[in-house]
N, C-alpha and C. Protein backbone atom coordinates (compact mmCIF):
# COMPACT_ATOMS: atom_id res chain seq x y z
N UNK A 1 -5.78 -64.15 -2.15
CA UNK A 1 -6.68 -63.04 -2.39
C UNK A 1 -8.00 -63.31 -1.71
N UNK A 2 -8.97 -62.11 -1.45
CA UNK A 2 -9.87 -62.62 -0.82
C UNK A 2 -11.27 -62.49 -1.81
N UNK A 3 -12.31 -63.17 -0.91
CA UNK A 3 -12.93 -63.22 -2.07
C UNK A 3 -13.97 -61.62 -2.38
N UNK A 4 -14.46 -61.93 -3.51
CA UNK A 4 -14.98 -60.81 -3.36
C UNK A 4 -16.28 -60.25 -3.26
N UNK A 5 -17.02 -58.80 -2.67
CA UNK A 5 -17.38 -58.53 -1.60
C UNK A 5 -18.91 -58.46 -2.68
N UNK A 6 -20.04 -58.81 -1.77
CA UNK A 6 -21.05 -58.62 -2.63
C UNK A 6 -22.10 -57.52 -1.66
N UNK A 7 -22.72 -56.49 -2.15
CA UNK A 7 -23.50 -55.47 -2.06
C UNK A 7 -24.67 -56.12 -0.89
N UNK A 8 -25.11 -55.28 -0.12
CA UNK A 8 -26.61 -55.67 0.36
C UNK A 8 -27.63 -55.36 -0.80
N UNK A 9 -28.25 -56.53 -0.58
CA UNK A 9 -29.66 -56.14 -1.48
C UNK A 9 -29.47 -56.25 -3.33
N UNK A 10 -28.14 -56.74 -3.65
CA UNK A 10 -27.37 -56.04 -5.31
C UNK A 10 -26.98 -57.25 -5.80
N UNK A 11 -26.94 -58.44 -6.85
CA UNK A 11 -26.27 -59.41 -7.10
C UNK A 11 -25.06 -58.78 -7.79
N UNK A 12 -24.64 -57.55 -7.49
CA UNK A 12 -23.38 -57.12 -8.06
C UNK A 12 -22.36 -57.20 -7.61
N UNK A 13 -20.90 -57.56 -7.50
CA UNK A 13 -19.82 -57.74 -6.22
C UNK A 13 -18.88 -56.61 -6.71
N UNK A 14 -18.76 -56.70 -5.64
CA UNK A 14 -17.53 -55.50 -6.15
C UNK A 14 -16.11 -56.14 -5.58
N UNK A 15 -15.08 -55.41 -6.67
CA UNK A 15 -13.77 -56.57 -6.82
C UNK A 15 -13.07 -56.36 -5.46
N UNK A 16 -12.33 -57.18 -5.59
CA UNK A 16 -11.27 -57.31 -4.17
C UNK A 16 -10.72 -56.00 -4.20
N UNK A 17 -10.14 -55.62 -2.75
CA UNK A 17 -9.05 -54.41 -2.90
C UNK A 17 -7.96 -54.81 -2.70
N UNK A 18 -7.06 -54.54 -3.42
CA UNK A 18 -5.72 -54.66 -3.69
C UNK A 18 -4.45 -53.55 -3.10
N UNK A 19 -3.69 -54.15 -2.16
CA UNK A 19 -2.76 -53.14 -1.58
C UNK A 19 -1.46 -53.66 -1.64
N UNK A 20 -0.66 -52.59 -2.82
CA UNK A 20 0.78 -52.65 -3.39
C UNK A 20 1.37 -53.30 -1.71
N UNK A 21 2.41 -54.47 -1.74
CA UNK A 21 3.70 -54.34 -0.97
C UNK A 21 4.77 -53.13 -0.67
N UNK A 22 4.44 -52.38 -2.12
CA UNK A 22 5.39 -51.68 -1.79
C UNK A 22 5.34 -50.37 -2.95
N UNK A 23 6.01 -48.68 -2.11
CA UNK A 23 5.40 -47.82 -2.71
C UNK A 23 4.64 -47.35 -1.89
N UNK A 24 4.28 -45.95 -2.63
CA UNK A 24 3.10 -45.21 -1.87
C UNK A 24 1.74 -45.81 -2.15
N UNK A 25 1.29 -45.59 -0.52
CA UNK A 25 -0.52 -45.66 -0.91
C UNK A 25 -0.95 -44.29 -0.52
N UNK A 26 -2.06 -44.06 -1.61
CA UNK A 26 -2.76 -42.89 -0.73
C UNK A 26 -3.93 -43.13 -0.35
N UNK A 27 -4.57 -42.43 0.34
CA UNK A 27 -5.55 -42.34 0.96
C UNK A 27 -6.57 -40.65 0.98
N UNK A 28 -7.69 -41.08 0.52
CA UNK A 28 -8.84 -39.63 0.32
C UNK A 28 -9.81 -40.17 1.33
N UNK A 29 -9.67 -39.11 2.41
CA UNK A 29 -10.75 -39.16 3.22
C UNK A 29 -12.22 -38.65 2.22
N UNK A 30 -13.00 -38.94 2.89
CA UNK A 30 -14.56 -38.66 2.45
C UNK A 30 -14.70 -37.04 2.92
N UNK A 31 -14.41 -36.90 3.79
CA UNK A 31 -14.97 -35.56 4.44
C UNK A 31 -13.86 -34.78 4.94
N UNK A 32 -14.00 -33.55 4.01
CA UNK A 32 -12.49 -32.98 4.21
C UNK A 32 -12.57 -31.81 5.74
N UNK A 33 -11.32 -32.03 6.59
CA UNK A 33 -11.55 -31.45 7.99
C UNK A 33 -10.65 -30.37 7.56
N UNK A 34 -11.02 -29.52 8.68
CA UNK A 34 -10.32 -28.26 8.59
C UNK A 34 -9.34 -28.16 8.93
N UNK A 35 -7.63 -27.49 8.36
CA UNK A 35 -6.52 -27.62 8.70
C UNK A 35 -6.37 -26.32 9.87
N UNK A 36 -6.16 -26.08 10.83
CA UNK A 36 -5.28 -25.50 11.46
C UNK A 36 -3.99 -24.94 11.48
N UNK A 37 -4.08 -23.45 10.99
CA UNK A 37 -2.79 -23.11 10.51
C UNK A 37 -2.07 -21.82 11.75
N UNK A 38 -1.01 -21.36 12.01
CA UNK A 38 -0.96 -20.84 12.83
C UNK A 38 -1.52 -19.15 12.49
N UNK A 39 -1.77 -17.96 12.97
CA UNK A 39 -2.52 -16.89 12.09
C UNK A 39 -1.25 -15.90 11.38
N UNK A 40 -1.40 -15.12 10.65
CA UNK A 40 -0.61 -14.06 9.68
C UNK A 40 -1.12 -13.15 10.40
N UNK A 41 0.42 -12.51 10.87
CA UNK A 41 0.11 -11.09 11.30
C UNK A 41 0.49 -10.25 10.48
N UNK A 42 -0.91 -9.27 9.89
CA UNK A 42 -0.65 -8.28 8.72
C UNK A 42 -0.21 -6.96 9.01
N UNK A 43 0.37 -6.06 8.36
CA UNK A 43 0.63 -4.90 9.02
C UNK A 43 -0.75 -4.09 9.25
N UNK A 44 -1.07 -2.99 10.40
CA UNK A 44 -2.31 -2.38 10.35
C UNK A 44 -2.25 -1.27 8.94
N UNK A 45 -0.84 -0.94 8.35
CA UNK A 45 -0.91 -0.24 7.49
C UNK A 45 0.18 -0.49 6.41
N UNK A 46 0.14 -0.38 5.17
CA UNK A 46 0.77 -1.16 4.45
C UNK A 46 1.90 -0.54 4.41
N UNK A 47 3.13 -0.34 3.45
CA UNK A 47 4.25 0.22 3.45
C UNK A 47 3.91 1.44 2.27
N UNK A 48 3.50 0.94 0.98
CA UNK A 48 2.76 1.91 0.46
C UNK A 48 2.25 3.06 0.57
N UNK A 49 1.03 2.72 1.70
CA UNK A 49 0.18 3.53 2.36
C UNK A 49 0.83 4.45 3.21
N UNK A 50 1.63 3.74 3.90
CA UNK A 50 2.40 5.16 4.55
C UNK A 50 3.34 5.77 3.96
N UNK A 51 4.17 5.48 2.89
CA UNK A 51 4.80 6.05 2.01
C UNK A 51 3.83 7.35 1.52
N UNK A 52 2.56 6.97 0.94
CA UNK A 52 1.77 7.95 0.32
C UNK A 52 1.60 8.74 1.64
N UNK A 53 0.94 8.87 3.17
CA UNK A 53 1.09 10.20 3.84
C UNK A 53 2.07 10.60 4.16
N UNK A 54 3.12 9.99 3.91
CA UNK A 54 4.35 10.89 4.06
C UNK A 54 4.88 11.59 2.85
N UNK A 55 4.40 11.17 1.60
CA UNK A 55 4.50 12.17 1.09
C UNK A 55 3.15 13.49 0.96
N UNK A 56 2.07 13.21 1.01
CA UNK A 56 1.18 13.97 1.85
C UNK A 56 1.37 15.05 2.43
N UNK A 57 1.94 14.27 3.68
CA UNK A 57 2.35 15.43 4.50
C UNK A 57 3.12 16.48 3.90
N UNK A 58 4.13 15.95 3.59
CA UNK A 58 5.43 16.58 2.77
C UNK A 58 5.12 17.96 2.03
N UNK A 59 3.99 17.08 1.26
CA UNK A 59 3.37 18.05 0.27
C UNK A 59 2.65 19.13 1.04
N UNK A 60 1.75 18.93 2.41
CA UNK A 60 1.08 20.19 2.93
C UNK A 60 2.01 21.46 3.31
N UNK A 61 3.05 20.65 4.16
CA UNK A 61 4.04 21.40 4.56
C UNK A 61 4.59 22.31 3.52
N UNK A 62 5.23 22.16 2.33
CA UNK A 62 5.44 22.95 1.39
C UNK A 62 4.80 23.82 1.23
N UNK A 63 3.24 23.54 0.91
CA UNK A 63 2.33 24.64 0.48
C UNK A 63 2.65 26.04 2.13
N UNK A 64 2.10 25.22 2.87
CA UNK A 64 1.89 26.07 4.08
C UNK A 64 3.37 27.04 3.87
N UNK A 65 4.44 26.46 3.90
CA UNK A 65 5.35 27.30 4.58
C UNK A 65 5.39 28.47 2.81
N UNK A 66 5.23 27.72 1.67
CA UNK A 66 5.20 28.85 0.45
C UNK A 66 3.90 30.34 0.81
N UNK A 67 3.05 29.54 1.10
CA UNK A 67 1.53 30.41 2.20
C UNK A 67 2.07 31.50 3.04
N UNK A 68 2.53 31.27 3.77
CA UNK A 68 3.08 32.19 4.82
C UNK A 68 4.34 32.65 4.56
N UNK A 69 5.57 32.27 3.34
CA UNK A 69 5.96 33.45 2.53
C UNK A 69 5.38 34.26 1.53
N UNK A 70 4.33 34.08 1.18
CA UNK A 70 2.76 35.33 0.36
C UNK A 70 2.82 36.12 1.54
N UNK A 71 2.17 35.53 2.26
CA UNK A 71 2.08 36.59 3.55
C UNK A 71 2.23 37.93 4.32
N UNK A 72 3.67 37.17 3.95
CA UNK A 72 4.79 37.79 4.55
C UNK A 72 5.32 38.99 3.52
N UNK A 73 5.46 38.22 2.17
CA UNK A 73 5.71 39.38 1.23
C UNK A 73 4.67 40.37 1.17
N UNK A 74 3.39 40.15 1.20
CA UNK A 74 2.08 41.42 1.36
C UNK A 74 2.39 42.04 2.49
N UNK A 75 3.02 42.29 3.72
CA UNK A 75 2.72 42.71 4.82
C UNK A 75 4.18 43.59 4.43
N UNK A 76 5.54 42.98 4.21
CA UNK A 76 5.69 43.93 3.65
C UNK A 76 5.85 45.11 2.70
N UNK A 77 6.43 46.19 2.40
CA UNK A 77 6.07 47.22 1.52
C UNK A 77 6.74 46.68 0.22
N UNK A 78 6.11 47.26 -0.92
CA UNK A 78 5.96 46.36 -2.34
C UNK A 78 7.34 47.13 -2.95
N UNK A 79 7.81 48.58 -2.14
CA UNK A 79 8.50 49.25 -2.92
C UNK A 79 9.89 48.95 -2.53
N UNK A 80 10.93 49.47 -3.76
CA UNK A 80 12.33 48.99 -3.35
C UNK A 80 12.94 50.31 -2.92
N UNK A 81 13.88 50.25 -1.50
CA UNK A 81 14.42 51.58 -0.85
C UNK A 81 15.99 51.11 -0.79
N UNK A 82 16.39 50.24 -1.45
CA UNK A 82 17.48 50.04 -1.92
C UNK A 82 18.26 51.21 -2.96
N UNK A 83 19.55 51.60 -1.86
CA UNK A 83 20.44 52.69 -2.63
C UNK A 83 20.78 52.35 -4.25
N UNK A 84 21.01 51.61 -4.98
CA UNK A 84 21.32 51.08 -6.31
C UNK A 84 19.82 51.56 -6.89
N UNK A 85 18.94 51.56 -6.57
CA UNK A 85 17.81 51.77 -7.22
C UNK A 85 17.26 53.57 -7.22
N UNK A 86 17.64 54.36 -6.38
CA UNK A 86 17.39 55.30 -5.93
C UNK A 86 17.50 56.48 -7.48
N UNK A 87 16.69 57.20 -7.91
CA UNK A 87 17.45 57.80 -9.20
C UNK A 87 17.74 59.27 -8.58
N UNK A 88 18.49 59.66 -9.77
CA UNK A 88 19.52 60.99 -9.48
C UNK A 88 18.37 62.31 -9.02
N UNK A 89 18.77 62.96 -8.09
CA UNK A 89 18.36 64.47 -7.89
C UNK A 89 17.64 64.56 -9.33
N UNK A 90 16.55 65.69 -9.05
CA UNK A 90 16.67 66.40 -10.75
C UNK A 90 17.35 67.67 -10.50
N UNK A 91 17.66 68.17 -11.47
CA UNK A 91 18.03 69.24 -11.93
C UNK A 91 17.79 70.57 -11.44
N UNK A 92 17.84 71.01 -10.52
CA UNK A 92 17.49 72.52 -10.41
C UNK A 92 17.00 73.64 -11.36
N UNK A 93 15.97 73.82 -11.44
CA UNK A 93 15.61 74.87 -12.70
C UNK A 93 16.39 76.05 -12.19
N UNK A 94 16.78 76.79 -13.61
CA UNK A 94 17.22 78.12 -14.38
C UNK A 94 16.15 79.15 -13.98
N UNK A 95 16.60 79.74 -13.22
CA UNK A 95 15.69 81.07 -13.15
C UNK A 95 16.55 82.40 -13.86
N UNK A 96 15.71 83.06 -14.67
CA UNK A 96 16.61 83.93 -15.61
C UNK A 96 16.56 84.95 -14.97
């Protein structure tokens, strides 16, 4: 063993260091460096997110095309000229 180590300036020693034969050693650097990782490529838009304008869209489209059957029903005439609907002649008045 060796002997052990005494301080500048300190009558204090500090003990030997001791390293197992065998087994892990670890080791803590003092100053932690930066790891280098390779980068994450994120989507520009999530899956979610485009789920929601597609239903969006979905949803404008509906309105619009219900929109322009209003439209369409105002432009044309409100009345029904359908034969089933048509009612009977009246009656010819009685002249005495």
């Amino acid at each position: 063993m060796e002997q052990p180590q005494q301080r500048a300036g300190s009558d204090e020693t500090l003990p030997a260091e001791v390293l197992p034969t065998t087994g892990f050693v670890f080791h803590e650097s003092e100053e932690p460096k930066g790891l280098l990782c390779p980068p994450k490529l994120l989507p520009i838009k999530s899956f979610a997110l485009e789920r929601l304008e597609h239903l969006e869209k979905r949803m404008e489209d509906e309105t619009k095309a219900k929109r322009q059957e209003r439209q369409q029903q105002k432009a044309t005439p409100q009345w029904n000229t359908s034969p089933t609907n048509l009612r009977p002649p009246l009656p010819k008045p009685v002249q005495p």
